[in-house]
C-alpha atoms as a PDB file:
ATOM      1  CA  UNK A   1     100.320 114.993  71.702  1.00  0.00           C
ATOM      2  CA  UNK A   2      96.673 116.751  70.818  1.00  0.00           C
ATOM      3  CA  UNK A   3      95.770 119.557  72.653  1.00  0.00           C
ATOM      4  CA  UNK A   4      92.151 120.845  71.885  1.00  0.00           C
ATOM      5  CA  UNK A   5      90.822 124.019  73.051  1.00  0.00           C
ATOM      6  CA  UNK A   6      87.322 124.296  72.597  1.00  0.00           C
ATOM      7  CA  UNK A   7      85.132 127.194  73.040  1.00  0.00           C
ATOM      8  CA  UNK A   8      87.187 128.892  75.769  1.00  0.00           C
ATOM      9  CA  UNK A   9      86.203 132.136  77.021  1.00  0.00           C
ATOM     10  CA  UNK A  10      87.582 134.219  79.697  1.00  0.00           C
ATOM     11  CA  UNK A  11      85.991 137.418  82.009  1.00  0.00           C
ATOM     12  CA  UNK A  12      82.936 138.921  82.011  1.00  0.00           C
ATOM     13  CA  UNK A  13      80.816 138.664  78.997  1.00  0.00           C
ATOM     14  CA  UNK A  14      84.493 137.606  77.586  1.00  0.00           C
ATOM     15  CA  UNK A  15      86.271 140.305  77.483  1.00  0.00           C
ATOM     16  CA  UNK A  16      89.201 139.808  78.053  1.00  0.00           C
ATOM     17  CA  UNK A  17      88.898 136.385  75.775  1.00  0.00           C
ATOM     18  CA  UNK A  18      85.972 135.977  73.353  1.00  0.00           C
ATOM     19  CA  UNK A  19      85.144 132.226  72.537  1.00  0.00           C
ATOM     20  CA  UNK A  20      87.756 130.925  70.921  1.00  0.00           C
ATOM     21  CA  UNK A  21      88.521 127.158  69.422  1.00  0.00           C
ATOM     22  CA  UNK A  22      91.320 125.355  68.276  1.00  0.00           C
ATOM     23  CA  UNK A  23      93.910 122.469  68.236  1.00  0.00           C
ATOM     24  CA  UNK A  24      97.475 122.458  68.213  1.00  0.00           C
ATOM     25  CA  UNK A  25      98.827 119.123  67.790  1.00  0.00           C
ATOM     26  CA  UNK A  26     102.397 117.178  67.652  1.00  0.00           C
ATOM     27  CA  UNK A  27     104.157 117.639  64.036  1.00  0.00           C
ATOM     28  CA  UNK A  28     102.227 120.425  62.911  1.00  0.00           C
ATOM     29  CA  UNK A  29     101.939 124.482  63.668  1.00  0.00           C
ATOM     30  CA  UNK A  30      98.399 126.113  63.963  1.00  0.00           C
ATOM     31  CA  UNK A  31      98.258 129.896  64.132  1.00  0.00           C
ATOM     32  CA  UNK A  32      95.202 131.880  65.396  1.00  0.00           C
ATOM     33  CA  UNK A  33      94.570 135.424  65.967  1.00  0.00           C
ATOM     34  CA  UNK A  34      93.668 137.187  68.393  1.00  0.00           C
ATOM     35  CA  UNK A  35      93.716 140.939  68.988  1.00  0.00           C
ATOM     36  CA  UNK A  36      94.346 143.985  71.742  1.00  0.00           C
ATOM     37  CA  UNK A  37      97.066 144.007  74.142  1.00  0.00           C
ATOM     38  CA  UNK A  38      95.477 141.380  76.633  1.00  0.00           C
ATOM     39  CA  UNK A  39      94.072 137.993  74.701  1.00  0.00           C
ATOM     40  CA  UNK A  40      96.942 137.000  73.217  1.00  0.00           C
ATOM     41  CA  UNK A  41      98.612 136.330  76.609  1.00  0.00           C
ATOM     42  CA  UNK A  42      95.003 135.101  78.078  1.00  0.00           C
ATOM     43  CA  UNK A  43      94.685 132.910  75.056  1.00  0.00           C
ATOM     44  CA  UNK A  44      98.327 131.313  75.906  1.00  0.00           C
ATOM     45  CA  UNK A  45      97.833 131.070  79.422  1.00  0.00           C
ATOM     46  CA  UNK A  46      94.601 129.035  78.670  1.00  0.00           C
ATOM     47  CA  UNK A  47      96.286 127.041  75.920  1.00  0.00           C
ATOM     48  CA  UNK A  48      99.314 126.288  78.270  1.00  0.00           C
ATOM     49  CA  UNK A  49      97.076 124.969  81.059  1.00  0.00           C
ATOM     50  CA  UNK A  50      98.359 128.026  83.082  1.00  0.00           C
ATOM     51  CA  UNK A  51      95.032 129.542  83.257  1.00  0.00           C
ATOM     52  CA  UNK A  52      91.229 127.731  83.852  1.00  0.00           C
ATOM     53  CA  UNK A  53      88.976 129.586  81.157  1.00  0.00           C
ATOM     54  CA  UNK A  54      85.660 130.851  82.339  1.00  0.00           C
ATOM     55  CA  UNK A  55      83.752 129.206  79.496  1.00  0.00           C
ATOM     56  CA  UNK A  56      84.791 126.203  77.409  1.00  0.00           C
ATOM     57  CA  UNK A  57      87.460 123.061  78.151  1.00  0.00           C
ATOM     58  CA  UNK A  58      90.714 122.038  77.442  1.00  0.00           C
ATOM     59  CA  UNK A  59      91.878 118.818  76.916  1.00  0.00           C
ATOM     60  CA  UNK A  60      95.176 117.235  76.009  1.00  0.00           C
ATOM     61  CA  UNK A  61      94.963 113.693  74.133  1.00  0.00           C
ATOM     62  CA  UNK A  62      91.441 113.737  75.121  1.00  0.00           C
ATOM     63  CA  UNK A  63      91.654 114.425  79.090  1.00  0.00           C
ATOM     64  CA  UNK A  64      91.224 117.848  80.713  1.00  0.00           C
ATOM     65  CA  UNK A  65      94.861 117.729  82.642  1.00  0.00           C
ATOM     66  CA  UNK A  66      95.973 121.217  83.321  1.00  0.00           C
ATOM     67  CA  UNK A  67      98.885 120.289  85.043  1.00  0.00           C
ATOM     68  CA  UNK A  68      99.875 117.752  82.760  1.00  0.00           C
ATOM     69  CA  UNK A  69      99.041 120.326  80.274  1.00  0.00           C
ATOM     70  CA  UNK A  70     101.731 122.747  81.996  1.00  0.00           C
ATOM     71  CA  UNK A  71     104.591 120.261  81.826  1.00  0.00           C
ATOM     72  CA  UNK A  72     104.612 119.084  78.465  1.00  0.00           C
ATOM     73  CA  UNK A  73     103.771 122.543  76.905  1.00  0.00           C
ATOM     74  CA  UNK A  74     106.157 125.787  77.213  1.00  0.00           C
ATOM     75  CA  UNK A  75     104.658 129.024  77.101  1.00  0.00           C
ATOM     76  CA  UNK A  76     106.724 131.240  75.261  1.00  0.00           C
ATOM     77  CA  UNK A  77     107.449 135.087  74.953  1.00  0.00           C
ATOM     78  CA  UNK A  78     103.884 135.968  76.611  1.00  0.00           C
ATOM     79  CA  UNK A  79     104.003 139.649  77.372  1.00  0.00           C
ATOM     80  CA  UNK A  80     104.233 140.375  81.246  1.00  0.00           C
ATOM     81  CA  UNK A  81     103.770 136.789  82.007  1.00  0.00           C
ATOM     82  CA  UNK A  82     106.854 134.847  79.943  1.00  0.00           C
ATOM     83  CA  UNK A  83     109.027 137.750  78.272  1.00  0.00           C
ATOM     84  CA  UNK A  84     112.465 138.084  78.882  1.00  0.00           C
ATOM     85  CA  UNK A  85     113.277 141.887  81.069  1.00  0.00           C
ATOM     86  CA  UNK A  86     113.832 143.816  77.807  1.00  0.00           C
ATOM     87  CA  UNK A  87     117.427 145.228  79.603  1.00  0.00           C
ATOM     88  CA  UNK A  88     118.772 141.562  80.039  1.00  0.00           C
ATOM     89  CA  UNK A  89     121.616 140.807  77.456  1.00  0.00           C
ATOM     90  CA  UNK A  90     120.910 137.395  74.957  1.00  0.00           C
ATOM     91  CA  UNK A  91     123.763 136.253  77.064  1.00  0.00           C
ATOM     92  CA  UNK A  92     121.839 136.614  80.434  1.00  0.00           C
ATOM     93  CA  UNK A  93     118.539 135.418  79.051  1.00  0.00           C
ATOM     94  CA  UNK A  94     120.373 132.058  77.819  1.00  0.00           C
ATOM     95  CA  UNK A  95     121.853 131.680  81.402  1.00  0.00           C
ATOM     96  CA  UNK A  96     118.584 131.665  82.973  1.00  0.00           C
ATOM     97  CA  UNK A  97     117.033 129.283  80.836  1.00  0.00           C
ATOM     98  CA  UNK A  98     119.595 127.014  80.678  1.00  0.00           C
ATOM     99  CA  UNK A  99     119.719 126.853  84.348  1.00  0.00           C
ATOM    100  CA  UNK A 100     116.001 126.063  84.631  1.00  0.00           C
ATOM    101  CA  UNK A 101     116.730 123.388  82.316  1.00  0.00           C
ATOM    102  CA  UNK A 102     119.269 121.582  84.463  1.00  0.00           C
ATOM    103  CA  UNK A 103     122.444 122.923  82.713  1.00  0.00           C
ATOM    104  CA  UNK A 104     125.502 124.374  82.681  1.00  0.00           C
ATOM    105  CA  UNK A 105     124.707 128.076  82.699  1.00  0.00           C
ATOM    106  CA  UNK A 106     128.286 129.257  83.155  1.00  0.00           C
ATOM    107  CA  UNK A 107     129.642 132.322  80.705  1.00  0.00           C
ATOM    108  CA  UNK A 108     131.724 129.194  79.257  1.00  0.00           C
ATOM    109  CA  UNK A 109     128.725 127.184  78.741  1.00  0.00           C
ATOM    110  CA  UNK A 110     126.394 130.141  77.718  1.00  0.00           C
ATOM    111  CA  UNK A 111     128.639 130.778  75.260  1.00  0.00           C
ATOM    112  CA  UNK A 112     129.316 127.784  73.779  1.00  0.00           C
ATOM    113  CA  UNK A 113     125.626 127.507  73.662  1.00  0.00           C
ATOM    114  CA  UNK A 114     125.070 130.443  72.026  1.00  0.00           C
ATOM    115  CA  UNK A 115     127.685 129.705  69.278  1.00  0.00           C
ATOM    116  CA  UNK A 116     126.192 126.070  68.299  1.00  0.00           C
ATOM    117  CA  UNK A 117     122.740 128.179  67.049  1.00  0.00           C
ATOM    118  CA  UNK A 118     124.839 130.698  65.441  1.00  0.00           C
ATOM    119  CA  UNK A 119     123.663 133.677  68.053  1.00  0.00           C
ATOM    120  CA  UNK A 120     127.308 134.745  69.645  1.00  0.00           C
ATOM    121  CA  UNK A 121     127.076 137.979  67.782  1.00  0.00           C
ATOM    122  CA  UNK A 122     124.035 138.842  69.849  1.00  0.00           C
ATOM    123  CA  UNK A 123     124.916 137.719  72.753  1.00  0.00           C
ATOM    124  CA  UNK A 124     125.861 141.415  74.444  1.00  0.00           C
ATOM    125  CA  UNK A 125     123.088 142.924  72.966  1.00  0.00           C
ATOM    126  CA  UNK A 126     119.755 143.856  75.133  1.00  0.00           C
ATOM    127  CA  UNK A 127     117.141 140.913  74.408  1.00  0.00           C
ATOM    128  CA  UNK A 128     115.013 143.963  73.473  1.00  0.00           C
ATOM    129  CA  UNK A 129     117.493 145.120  70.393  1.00  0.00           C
ATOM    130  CA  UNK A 130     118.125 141.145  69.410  1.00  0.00           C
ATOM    131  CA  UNK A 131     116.570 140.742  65.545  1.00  0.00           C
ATOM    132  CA  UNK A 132     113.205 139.913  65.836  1.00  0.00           C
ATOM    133  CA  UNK A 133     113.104 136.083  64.272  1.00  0.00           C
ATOM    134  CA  UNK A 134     116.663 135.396  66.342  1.00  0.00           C
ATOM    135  CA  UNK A 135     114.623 136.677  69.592  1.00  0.00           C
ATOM    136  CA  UNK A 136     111.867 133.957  68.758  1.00  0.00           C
ATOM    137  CA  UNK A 137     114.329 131.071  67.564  1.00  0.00           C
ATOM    138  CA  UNK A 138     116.381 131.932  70.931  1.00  0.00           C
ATOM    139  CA  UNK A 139     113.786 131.788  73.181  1.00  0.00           C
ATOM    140  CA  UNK A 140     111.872 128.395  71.725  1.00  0.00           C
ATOM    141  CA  UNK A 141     114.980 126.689  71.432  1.00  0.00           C
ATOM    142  CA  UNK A 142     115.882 127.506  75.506  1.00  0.00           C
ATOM    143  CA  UNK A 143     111.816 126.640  75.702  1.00  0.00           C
ATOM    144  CA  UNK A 144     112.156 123.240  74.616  1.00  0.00           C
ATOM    145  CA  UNK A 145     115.147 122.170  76.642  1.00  0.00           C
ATOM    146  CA  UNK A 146     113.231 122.070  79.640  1.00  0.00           C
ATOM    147  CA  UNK A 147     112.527 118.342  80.554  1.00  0.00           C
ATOM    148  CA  UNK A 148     109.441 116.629  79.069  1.00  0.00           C
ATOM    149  CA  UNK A 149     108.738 119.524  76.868  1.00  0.00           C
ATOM    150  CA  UNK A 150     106.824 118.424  73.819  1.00  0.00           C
ATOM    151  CA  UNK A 151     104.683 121.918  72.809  1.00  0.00           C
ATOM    152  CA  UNK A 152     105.138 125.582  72.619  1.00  0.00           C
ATOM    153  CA  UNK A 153     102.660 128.425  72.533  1.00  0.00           C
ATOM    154  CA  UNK A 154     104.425 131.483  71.170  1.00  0.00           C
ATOM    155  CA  UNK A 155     102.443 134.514  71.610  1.00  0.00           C
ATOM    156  CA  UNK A 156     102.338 137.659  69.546  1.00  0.00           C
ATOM    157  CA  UNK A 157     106.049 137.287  67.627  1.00  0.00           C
ATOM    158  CA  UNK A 158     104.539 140.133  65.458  1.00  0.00           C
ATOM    159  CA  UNK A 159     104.830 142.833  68.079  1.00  0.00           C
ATOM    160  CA  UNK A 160     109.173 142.286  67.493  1.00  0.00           C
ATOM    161  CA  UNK A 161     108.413 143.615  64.183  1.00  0.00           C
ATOM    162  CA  UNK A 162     109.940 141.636  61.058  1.00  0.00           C
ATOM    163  CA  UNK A 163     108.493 140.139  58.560  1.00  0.00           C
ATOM    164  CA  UNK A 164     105.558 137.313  59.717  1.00  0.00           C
ATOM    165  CA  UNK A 165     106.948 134.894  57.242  1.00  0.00           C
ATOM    166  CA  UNK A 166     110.304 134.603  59.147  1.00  0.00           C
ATOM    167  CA  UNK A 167     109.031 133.395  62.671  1.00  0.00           C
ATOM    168  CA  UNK A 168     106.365 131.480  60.875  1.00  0.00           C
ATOM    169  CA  UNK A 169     109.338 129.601  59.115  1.00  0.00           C
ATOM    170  CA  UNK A 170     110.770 128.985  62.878  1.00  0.00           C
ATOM    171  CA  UNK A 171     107.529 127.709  63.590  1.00  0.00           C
ATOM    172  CA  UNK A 172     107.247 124.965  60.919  1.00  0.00           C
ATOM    173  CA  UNK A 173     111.014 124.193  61.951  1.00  0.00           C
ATOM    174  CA  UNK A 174     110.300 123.255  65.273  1.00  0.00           C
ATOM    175  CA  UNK A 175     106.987 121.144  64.478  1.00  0.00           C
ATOM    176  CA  UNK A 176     109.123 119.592  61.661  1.00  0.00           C
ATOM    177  CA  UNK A 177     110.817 118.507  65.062  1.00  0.00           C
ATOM    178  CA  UNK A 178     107.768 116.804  66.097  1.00  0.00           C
ATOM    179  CA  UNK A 179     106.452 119.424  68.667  1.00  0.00           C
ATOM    180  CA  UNK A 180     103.383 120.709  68.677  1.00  0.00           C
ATOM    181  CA  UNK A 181     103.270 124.680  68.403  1.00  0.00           C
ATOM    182  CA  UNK A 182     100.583 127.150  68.275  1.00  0.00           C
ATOM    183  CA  UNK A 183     101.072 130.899  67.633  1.00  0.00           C
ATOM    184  CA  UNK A 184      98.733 133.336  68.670  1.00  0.00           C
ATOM    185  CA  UNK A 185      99.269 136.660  66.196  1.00  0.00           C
ATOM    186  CA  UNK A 186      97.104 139.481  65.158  1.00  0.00           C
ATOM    187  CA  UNK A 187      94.475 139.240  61.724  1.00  0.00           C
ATOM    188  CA  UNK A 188      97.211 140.878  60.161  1.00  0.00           C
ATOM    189  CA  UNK A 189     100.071 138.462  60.144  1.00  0.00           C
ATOM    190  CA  UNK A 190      97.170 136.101  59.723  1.00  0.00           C
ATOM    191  CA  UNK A 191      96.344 137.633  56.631  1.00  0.00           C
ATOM    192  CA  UNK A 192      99.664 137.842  55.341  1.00  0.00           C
ATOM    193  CA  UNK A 193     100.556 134.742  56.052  1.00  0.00           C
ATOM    194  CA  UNK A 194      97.690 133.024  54.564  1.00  0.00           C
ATOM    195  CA  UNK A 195      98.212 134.999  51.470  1.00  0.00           C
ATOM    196  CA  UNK A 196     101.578 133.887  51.303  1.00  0.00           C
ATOM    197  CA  UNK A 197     100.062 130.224  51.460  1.00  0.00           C
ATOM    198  CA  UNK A 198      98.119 130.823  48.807  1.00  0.00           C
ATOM    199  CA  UNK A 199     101.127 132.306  46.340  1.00  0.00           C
ATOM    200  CA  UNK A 200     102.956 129.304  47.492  1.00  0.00           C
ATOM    201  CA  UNK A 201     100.083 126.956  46.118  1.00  0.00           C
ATOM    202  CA  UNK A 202      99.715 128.469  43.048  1.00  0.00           C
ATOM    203  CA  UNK A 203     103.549 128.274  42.551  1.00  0.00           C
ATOM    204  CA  UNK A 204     103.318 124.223  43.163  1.00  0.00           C
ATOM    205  CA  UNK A 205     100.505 124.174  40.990  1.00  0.00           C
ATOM    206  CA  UNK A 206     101.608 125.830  38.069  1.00  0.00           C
ATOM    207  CA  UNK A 207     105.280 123.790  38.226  1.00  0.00           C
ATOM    208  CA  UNK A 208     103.132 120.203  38.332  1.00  0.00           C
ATOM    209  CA  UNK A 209     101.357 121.302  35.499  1.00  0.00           C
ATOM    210  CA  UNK A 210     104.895 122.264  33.992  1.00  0.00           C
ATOM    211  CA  UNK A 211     106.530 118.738  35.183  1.00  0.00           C
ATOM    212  CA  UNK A 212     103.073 116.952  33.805  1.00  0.00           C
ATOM    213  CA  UNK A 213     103.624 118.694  30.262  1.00  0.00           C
ATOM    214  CA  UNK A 214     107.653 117.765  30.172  1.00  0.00           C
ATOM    215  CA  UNK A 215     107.058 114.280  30.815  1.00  0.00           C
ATOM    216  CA  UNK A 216     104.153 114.153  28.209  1.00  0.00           C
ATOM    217  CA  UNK A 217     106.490 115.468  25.733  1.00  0.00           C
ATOM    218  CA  UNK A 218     109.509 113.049  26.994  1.00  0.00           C
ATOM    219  CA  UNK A 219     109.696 109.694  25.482  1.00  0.00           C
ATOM    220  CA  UNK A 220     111.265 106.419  27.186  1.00  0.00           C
ATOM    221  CA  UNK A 221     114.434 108.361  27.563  1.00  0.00           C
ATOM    222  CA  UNK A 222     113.920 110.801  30.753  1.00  0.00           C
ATOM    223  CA  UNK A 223     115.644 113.864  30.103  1.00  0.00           C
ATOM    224  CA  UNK A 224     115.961 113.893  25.990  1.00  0.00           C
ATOM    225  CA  UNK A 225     113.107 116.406  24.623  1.00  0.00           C
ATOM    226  CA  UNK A 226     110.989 114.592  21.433  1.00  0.00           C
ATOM    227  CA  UNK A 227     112.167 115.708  17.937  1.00  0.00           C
ATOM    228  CA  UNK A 228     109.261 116.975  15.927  1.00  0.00           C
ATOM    229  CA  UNK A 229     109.322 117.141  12.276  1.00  0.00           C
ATOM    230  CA  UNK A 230     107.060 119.443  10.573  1.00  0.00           C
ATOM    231  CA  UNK A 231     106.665 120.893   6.771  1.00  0.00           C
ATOM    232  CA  UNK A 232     106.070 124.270   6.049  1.00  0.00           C
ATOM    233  CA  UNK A 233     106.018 126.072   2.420  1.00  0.00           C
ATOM    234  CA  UNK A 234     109.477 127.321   0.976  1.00  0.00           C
ATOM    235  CA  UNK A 235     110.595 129.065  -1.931  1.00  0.00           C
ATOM    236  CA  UNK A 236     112.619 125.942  -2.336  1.00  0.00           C
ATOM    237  CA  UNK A 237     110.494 123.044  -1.514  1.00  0.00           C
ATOM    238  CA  UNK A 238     109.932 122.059   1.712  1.00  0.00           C
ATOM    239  CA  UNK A 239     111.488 122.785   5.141  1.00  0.00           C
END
């Protein structure tokens, strides 16, 4: 699955969305920012197919289908729109969802549930209180029960607090999955996460030059270094 959003705008003069492009696509996460308190949820709304832009088109593999749009891809954690009640217990958050899904939502079941993704501990606790990348892992695992689900739009996991690298890591996890996820996050997880690419590059590309140099040094033999014999002066002779 593609989806391709490009040039959307929303409101007047777009306010409440400037033009913004971008594609989120099956096996891969895409993050883009966007900032204040309202475009992050417009921006998901639009990128769900929950919400016509004023200015723009999107398509999903190549045909503008907003309700085919809306089935496939969950919209997840949007303030006021998809958020959990902040009061609701883990527990009571995981029974909802897994009703919508078509299962079980029993305390048995919720549960049980809850224990096979290692969140039981935090199942009492106010969704509000939950750690911040156990909040986001809940919810897009619930998301992508749902029938037919094959994307997810998380918007702003950086308002939880935490550090951006640890929903980011979610993120990848689910796409490794084969979904396609976008997350819409302020320019400052942006930036920090896009430094942290770069560290990570220069890490792989100072231990291929390292594994390049070993196995120039390494004979036929893999793993038994080359003996060098040199001569230096000595009081007695040579060394």
């Amino acid at each position: 699955m593609k989806v391709e959003l490009d040039a959307v705008g929303k409101g007047r003069r777009e306010h409440a969305l400037p033009v913004t492009s971008a594609v989120f696509e099956s096996g891969r996460v895409t993050l883009v920012a966007a900032e204040t308190e309202q475009r992050p949820t417009v921006l998901g709304l639009i990128a769900s197919g929950r919400m016509r832009p004023d200015t723009g088109r999107v398509a999903i593999d190549g045909r503008s289908a907003a309700a085919r749009l809306r089935r496939r891809v969950a919209l997840v954690d949007a303030p006021e729109v998809s958020e959990p009640e902040p009061n609701v217990t883990l527990a009571g958050v995981a029974a909802e969802e897994l009703m919508f899904a078509g299962r079980r939502s029993d305390p048995i079941a919720v549960r049980r549930w809850l224990d096979e993704h290692a969140l039981g501990e935090a199942a009492s606790v106010p969704v509000s209180n939950v750690d911040p990348a156990d909040r986001v892992r809940a919810l897009c695992e619930l998301a992508v029960l749902r029938k037919g689900i094959e994307g997810l739009v998380l918007v702003s996991p950086d308002r939880h607090g935490g550090p951006p690298a640890a929903w980011w890591a979610i993120a990848e996890d689910f796409a490794a999955r084969g979904l396609a996820v976008l997350v819409i996050a302020g320019q400052a997880s942006q930036s920090v996460l896009v430094e942290r690419a770069a560290v990570v590059e220069r890490a792989a590309v100072v231990e291929r030059a390292g594994e390049s140099k070993r196995r120039d040094e390494t004979p036929g033999i893999a793993g038994r270094p080359r003996l060098r014999r040199f001569t230096a002066p000595s009081k007695g002779g040579r060394v």
